[in-house]
Every structure is written in structure tokens, then in C-alpha cells.
C-alpha atoms as a PDB file:
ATOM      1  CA  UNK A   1     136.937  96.054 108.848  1.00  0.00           C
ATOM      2  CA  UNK A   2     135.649  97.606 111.811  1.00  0.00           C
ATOM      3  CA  UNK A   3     135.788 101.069 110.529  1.00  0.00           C
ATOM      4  CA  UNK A   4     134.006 100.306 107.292  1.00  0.00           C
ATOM      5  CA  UNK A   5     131.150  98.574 109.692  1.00  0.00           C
ATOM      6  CA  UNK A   6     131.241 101.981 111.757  1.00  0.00           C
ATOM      7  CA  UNK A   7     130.718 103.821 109.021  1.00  0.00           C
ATOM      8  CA  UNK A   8     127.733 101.855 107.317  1.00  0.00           C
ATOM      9  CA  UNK A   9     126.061 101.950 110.235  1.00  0.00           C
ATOM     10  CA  UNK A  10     126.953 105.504 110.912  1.00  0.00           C
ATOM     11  CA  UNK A  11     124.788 105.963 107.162  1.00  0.00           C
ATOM     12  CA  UNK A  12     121.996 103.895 107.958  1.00  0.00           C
ATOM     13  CA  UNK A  13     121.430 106.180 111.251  1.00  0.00           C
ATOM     14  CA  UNK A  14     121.405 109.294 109.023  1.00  0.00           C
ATOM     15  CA  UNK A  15     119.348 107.754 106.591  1.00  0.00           C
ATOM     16  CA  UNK A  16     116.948 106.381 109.143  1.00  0.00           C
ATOM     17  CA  UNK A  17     116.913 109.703 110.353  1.00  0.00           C
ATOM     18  CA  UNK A  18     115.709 111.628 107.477  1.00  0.00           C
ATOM     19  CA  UNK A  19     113.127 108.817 106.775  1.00  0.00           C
ATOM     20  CA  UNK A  20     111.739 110.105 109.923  1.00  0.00           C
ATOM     21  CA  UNK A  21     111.850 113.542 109.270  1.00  0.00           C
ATOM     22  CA  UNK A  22     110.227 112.750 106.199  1.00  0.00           C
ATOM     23  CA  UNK A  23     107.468 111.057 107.821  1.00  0.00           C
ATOM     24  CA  UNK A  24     107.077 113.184 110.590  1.00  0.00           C
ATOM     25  CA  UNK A  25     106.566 116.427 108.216  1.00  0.00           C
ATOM     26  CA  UNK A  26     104.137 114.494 106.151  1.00  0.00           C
ATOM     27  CA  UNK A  27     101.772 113.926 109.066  1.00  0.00           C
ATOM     28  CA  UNK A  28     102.219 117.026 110.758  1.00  0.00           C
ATOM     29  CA  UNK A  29     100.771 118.231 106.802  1.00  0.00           C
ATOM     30  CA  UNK A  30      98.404 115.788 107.419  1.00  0.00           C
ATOM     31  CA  UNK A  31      97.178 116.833 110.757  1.00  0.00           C
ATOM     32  CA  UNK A  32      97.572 120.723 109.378  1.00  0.00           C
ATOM     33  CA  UNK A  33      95.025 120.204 106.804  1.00  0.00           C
ATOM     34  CA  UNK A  34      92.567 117.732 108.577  1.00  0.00           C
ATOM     35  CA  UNK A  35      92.246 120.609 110.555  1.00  0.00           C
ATOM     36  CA  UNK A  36      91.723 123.487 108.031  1.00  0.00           C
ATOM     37  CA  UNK A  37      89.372 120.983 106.619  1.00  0.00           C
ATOM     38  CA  UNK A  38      87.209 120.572 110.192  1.00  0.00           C
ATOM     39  CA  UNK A  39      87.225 123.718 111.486  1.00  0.00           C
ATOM     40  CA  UNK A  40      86.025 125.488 107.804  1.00  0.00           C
END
């Protein structure tokens, strides 16, 4: 019982953590082009 606990939340910390990755790339895009955009 415990092991199968460890273990879900052992996935939910992975997938947490590419749901930040995720997010982080997309606004570092974000930023990347806002400033293309304001300094042409």
C-alpha cells in the first residue's frame, strides 16, 4: 500500500515537473519574441 502511494506520488512530481518545464519554455518564447518584436 505504501509503495504504490510512493510511487503515484513519485509520478505526479515528474509530471508536475515537466508541466513546468513546459511552461517555463513557453514564456521564455514569449519573452524572446516580445523582444524581437520591441527592439525591431
Amino acid at each position: 500500500m505504501s509503495n504504490s502511494t510512493l510511487l503515484n506520488d513519485h509520478i505526479e512530481n515528474c509530471s508536475d515537473n515537466v508541466v513546468w518545464a513546459f511552461l517555463v519554455s513557453e514564456l521564455m518564447i514569449f519573452i524572446f519574441k516580445w523582444k524581437i518584436r520591441g527592439n525591431f
